[in-house]
PDB file of N, CA and C in Angstrom:
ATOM      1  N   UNK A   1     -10.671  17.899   9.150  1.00  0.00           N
ATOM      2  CA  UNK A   1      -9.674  17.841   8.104  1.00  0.00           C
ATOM      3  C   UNK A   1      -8.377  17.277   8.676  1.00  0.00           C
ATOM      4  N   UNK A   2      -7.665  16.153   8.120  1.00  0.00           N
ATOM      5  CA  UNK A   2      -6.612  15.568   8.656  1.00  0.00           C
ATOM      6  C   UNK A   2      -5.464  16.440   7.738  1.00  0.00           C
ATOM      7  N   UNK A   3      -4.384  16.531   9.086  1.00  0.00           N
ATOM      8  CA  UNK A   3      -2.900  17.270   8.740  1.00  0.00           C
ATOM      9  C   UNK A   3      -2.097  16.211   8.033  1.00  0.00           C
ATOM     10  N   UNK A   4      -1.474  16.352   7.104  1.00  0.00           N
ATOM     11  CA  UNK A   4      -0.390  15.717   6.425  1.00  0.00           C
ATOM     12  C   UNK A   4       0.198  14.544   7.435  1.00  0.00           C
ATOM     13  N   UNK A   5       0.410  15.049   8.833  1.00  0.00           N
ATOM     14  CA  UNK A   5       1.235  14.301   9.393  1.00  0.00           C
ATOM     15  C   UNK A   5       0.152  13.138  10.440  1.00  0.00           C
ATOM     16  N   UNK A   6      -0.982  12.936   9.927  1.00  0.00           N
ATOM     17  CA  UNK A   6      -2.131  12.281  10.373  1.00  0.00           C
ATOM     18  C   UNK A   6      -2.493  11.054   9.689  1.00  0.00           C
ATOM     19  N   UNK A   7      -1.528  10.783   8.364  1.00  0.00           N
ATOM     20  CA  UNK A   7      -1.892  10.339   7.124  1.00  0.00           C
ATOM     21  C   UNK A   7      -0.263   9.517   7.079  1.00  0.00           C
ATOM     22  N   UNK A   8      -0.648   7.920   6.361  1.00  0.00           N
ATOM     23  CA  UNK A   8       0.459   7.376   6.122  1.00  0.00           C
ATOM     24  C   UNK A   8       0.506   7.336   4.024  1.00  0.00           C
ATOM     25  N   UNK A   9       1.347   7.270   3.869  1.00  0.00           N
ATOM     26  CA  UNK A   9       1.356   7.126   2.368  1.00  0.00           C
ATOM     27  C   UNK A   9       1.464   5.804   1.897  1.00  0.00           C
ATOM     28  N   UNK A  10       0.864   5.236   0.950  1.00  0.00           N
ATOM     29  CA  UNK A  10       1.182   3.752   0.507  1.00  0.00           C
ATOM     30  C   UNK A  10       0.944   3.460  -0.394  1.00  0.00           C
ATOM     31  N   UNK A  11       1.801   2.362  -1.080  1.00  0.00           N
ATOM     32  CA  UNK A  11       1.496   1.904  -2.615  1.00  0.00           C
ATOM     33  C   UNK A  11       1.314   0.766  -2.804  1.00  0.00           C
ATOM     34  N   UNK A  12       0.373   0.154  -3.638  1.00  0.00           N
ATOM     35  CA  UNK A  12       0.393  -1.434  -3.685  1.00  0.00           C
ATOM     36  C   UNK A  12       0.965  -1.782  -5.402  1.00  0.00           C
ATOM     37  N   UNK A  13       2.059  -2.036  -5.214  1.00  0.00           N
ATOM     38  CA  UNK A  13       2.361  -2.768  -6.696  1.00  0.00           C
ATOM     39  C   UNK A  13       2.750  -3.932  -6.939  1.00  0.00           C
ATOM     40  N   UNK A  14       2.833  -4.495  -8.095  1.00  0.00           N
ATOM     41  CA  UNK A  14       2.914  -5.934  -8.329  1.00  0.00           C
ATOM     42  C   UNK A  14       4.678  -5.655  -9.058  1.00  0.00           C
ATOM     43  N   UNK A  15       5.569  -6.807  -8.513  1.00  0.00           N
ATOM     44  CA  UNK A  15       6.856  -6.637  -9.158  1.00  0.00           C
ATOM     45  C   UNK A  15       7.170  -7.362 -10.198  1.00  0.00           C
ATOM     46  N   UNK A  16       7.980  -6.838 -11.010  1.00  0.00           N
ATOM     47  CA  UNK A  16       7.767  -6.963 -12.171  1.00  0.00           C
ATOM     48  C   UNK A  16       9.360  -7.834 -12.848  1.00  0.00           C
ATOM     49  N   UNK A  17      10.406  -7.217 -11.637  1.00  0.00           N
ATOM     50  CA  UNK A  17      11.765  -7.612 -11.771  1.00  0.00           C
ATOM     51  C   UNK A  17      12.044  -8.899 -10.807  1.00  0.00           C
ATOM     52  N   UNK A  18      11.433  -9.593 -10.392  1.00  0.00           N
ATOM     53  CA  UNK A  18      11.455 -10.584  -9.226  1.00  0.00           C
ATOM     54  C   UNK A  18      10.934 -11.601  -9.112  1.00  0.00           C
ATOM     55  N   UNK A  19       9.714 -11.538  -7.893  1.00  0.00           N
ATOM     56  CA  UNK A  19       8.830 -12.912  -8.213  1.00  0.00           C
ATOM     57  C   UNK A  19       7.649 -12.430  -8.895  1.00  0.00           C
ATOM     58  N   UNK A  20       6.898 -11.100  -8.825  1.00  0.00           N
ATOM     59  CA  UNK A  20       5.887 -11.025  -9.629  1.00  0.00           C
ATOM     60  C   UNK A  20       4.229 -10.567  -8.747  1.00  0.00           C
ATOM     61  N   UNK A  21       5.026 -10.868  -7.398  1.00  0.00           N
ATOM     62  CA  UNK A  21       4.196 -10.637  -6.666  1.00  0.00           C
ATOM     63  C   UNK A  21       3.834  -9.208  -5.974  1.00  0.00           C
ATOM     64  N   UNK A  22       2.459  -9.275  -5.541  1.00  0.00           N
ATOM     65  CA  UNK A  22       1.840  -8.189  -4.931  1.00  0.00           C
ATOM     66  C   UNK A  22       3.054  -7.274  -3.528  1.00  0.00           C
ATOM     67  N   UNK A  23       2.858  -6.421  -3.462  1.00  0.00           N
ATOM     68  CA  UNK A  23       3.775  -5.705  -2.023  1.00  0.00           C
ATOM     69  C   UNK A  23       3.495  -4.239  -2.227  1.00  0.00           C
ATOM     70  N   UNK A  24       3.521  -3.988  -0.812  1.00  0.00           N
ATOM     71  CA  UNK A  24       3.301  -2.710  -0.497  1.00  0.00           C
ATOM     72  C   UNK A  24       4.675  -2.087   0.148  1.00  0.00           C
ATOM     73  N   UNK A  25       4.470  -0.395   0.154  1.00  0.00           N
ATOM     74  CA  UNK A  25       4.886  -0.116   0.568  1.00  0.00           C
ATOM     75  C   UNK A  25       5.033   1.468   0.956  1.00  0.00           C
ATOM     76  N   UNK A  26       5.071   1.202   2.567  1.00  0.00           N
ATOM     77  CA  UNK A  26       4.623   2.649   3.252  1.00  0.00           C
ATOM     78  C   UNK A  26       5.956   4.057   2.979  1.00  0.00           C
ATOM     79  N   UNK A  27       5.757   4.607   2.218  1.00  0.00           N
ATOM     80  CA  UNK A  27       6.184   5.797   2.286  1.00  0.00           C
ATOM     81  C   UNK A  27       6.851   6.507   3.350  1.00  0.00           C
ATOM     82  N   UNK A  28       5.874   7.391   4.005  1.00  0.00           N
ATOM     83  CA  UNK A  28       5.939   8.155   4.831  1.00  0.00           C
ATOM     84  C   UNK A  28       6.585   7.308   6.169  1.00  0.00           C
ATOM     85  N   UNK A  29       6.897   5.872   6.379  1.00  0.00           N
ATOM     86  CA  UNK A  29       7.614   5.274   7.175  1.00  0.00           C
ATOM     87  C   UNK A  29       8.946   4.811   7.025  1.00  0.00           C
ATOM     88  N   UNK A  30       9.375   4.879   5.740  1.00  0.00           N
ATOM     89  CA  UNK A  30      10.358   4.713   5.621  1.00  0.00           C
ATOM     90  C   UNK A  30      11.734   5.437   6.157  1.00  0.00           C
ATOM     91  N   UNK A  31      13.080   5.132   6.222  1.00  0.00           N
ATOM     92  CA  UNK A  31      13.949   5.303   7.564  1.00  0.00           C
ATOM     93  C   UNK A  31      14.941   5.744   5.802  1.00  0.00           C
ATOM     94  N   UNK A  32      15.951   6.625   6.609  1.00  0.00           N
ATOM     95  CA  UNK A  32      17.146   7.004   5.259  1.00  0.00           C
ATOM     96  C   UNK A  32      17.411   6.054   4.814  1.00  0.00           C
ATOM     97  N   UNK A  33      17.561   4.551   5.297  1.00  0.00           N
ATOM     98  CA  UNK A  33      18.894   3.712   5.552  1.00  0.00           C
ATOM     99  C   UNK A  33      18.073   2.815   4.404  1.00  0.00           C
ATOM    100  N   UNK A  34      16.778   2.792   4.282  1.00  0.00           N
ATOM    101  CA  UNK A  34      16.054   2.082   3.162  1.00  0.00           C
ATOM    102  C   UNK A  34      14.939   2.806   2.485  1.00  0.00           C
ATOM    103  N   UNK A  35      15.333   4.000   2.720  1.00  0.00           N
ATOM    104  CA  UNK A  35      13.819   4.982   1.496  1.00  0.00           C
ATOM    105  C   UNK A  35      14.719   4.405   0.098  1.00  0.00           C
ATOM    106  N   UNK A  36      15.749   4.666  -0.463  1.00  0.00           N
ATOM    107  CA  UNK A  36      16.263   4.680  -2.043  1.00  0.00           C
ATOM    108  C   UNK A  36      15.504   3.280  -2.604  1.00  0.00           C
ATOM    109  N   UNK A  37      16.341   2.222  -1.854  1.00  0.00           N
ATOM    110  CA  UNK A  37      15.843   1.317  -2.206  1.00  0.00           C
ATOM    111  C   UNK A  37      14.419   0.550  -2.449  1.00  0.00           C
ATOM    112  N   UNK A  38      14.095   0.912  -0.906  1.00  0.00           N
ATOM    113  CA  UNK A  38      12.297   0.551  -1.257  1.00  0.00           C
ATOM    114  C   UNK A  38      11.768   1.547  -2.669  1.00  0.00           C
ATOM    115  N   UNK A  39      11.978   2.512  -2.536  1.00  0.00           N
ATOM    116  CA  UNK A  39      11.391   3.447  -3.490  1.00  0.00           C
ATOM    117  C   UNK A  39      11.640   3.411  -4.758  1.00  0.00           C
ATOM    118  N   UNK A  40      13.021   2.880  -5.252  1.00  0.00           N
ATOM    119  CA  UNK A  40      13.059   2.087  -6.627  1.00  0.00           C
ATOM    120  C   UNK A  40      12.482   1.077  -6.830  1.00  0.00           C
ATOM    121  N   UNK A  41      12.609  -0.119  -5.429  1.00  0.00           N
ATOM    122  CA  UNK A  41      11.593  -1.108  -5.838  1.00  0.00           C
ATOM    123  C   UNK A  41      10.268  -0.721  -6.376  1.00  0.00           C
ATOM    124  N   UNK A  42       9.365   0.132  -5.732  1.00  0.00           N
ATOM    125  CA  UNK A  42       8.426   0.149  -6.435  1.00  0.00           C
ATOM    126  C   UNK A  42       8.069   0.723  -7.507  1.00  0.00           C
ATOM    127  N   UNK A  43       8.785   2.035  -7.868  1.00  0.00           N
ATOM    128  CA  UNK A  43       9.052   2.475  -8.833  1.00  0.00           C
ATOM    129  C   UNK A  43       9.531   1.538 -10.285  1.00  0.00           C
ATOM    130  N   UNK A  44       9.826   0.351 -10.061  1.00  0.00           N
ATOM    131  CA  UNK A  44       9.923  -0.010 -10.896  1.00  0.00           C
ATOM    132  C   UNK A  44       9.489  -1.400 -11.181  1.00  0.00           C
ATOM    133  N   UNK A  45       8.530  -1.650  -9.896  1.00  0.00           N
ATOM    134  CA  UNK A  45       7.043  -2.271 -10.228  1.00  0.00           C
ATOM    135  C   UNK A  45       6.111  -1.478 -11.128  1.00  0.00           C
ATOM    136  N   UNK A  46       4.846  -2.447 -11.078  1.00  0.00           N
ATOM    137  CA  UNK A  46       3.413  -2.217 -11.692  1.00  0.00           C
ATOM    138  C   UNK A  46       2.294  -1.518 -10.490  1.00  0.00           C
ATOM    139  N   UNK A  47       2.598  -0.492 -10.717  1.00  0.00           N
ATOM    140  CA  UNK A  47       1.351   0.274 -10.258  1.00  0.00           C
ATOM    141  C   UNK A  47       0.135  -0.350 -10.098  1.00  0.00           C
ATOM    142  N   UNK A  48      -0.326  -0.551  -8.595  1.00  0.00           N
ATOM    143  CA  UNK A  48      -1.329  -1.029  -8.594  1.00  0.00           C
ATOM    144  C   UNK A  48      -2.830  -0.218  -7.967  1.00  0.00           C
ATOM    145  N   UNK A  49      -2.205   0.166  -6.732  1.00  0.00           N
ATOM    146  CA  UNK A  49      -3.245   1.246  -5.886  1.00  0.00           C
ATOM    147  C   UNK A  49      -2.522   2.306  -4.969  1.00  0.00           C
ATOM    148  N   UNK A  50      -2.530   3.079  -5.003  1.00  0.00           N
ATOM    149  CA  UNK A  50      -2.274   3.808  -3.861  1.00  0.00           C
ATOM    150  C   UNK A  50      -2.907   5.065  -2.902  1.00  0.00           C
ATOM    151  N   UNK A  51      -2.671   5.976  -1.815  1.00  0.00           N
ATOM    152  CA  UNK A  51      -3.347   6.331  -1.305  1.00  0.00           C
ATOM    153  C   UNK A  51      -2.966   6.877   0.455  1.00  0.00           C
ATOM    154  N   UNK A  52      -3.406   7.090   0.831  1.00  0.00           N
ATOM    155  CA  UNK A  52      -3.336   7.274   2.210  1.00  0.00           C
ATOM    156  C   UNK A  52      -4.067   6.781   3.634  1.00  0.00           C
ATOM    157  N   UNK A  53      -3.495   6.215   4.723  1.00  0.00           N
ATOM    158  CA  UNK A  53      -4.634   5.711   5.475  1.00  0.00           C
ATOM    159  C   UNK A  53      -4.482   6.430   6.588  1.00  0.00           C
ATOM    160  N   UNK A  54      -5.350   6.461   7.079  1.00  0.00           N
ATOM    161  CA  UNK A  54      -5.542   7.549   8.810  1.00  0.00           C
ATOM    162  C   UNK A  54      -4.497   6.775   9.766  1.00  0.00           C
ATOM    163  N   UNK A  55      -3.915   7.523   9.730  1.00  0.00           N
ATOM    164  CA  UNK A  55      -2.984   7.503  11.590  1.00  0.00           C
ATOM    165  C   UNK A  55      -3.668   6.700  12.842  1.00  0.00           C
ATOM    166  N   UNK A  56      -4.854   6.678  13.053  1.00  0.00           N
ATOM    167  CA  UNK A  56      -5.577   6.753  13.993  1.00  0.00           C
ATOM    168  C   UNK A  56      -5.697   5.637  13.975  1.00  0.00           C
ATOM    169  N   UNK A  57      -6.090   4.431  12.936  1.00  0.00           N
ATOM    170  CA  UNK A  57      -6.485   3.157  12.700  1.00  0.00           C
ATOM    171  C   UNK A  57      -5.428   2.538  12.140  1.00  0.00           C
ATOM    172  N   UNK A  58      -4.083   3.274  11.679  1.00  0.00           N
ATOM    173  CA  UNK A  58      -2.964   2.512  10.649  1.00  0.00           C
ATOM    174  C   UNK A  58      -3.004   0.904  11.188  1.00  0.00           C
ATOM    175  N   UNK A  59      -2.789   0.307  12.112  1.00  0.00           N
ATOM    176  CA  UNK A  59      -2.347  -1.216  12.073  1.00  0.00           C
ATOM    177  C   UNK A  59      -3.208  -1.870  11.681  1.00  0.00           C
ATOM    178  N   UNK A  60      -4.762  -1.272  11.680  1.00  0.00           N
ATOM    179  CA  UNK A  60      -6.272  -2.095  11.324  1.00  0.00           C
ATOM    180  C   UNK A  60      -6.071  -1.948   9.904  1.00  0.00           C
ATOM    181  N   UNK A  61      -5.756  -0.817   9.241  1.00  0.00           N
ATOM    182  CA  UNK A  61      -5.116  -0.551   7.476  1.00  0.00           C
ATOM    183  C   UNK A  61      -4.504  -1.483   6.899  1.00  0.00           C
ATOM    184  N   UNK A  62      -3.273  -2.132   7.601  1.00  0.00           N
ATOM    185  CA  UNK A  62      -2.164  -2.257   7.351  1.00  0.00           C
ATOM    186  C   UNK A  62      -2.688  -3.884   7.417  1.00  0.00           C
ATOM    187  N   UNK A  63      -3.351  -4.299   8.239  1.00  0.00           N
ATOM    188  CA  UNK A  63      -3.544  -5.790   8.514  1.00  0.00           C
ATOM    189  C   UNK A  63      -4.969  -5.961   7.220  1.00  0.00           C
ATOM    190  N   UNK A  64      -5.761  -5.400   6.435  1.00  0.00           N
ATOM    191  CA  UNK A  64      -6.196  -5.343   5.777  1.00  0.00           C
ATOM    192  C   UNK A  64      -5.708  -5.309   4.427  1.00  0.00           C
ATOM    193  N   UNK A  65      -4.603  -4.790   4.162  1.00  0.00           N
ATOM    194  CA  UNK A  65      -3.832  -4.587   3.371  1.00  0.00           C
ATOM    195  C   UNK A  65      -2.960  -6.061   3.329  1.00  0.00           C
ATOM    196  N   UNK A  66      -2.743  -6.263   3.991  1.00  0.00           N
ATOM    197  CA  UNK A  66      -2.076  -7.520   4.268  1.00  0.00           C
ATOM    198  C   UNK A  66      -2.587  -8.967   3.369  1.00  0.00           C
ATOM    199  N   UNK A  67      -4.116  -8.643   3.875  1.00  0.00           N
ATOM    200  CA  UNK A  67      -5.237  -9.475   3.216  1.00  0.00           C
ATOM    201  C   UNK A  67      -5.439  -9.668   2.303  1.00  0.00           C
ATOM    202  N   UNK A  68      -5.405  -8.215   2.285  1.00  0.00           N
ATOM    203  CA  UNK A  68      -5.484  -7.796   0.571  1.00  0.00           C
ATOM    204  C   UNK A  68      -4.420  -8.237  -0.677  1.00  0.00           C
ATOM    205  N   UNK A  69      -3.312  -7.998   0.205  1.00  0.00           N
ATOM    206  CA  UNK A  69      -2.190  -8.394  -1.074  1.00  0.00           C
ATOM    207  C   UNK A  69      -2.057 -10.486  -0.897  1.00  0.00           C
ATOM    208  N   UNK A  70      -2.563 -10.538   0.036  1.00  0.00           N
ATOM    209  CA  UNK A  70      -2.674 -12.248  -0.018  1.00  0.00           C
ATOM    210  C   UNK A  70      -3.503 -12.733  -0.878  1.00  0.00           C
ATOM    211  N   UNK A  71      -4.594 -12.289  -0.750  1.00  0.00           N
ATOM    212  CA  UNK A  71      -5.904 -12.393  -2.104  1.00  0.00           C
ATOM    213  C   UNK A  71      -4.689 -12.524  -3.529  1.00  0.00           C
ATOM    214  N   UNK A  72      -4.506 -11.410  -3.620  1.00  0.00           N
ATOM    215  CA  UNK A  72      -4.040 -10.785  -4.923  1.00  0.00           C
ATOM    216  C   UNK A  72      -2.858 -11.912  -5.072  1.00  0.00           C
ATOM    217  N   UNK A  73      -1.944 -11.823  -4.259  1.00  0.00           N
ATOM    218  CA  UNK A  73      -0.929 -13.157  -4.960  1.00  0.00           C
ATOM    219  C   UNK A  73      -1.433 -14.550  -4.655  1.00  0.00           C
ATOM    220  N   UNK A  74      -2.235 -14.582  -4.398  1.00  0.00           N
ATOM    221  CA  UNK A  74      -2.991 -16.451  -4.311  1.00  0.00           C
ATOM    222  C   UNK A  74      -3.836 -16.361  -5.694  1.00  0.00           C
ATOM    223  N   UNK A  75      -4.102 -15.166  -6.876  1.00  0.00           N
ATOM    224  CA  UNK A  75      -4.728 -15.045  -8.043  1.00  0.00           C
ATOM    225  C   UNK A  75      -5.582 -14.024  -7.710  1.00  0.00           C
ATOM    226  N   UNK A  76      -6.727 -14.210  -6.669  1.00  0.00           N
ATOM    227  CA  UNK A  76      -7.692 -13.367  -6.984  1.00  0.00           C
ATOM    228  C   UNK A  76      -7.600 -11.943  -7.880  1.00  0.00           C
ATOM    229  N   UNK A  77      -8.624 -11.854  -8.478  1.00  0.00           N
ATOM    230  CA  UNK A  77      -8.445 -10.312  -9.245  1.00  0.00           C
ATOM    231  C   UNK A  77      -9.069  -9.251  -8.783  1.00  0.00           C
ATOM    232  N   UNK A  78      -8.297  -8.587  -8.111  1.00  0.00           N
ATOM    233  CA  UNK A  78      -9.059  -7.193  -7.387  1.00  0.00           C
ATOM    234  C   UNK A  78      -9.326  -5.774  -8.183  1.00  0.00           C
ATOM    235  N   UNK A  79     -10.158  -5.137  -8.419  1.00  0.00           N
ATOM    236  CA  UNK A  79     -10.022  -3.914  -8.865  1.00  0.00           C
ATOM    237  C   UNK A  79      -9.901  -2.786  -7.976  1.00  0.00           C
ATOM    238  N   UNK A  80      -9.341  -1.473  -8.121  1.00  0.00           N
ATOM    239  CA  UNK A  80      -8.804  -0.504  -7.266  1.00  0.00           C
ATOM    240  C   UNK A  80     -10.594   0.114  -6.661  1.00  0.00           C
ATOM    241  N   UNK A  81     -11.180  -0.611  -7.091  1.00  0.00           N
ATOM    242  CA  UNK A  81     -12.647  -0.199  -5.779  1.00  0.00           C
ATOM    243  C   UNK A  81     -12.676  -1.248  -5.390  1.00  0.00           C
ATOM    244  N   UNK A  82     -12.544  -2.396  -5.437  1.00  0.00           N
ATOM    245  CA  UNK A  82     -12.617  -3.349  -4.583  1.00  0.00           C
ATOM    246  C   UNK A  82     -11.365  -2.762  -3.227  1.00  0.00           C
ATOM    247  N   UNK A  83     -10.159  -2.729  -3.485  1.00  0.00           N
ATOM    248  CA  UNK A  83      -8.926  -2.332  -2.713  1.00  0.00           C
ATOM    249  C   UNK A  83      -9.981  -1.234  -1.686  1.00  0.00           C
ATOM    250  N   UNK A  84     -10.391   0.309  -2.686  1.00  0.00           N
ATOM    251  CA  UNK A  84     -10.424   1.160  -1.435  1.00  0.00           C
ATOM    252  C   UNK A  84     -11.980   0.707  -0.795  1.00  0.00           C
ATOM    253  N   UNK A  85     -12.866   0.264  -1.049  1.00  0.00           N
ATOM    254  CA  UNK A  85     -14.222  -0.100  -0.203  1.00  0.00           C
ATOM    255  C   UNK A  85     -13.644  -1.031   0.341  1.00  0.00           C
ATOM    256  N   UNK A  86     -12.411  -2.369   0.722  1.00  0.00           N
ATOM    257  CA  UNK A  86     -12.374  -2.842   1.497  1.00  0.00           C
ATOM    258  C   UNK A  86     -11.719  -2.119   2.774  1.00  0.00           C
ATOM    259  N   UNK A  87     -11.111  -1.190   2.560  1.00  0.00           N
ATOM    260  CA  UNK A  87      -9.986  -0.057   3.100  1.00  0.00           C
ATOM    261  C   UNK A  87     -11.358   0.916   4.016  1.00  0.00           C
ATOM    262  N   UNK A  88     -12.070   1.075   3.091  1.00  0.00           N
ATOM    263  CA  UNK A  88     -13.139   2.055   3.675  1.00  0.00           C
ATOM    264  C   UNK A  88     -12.677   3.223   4.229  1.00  0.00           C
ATOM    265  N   UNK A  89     -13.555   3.231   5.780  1.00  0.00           N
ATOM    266  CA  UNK A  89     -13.074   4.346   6.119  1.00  0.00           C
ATOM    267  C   UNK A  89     -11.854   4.390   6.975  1.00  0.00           C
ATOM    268  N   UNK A  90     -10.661   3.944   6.647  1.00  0.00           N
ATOM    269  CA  UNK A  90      -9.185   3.838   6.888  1.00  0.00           C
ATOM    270  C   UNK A  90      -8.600   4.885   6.045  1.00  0.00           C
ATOM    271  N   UNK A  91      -9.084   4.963   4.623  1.00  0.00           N
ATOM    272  CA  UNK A  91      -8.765   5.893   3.639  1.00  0.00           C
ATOM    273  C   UNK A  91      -8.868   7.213   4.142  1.00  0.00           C
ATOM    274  N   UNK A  92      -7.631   8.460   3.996  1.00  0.00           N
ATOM    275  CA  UNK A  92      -7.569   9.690   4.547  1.00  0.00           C
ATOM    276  C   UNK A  92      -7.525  10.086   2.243  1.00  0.00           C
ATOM    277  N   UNK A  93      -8.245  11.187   2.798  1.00  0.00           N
ATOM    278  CA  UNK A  93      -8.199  12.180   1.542  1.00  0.00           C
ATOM    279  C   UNK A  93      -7.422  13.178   1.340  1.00  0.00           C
TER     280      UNK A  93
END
């Protein structure tokens, strides 16, 4: 069973006030000096996926994710099982 602090938090939304495009963004990494802001940004994006990824593998997550949101703003259409089976077992519960 993974501890809270084993686990990164993340959201993938599409913006809605800007260019329109896909972006993530890690939660649980965020610093005082930019939690408000990131966190309205997405907050006031389009909900796309979110979730948690294991500590253990985060940069292999994160570079997948990466991929992922490149797909997504070059068009492709992903659905939120496509997102977590590419994520696999990176995904913490």
């Amino acid at each position: 069973m993974a501890f809270e602090s084993d686990k990164t938090m993340f959201e993938i939304y599409r913006e809605t006030t800007y260019t329109g495009k896909y972006r993530v963004v890690y939660f649980t990494e965020l610093q005082d000096h930019d939690k408000e802001t990131e966190i309205n940004r997405a907050m006031a994006g389009e909900h796309f996926f979110d979730g948690f990824v294991k500590n253990l593998k985060k940069e292999e997550a994160k570079e997948i994710i990466t991929g992922l949101l490149a797909r997504l703003n070059e068009g492709e259409k992903l659905s939120a099982e496509q997102i977590a089976s590419a994520l696999g077992e990176h995904l913490s519960n």
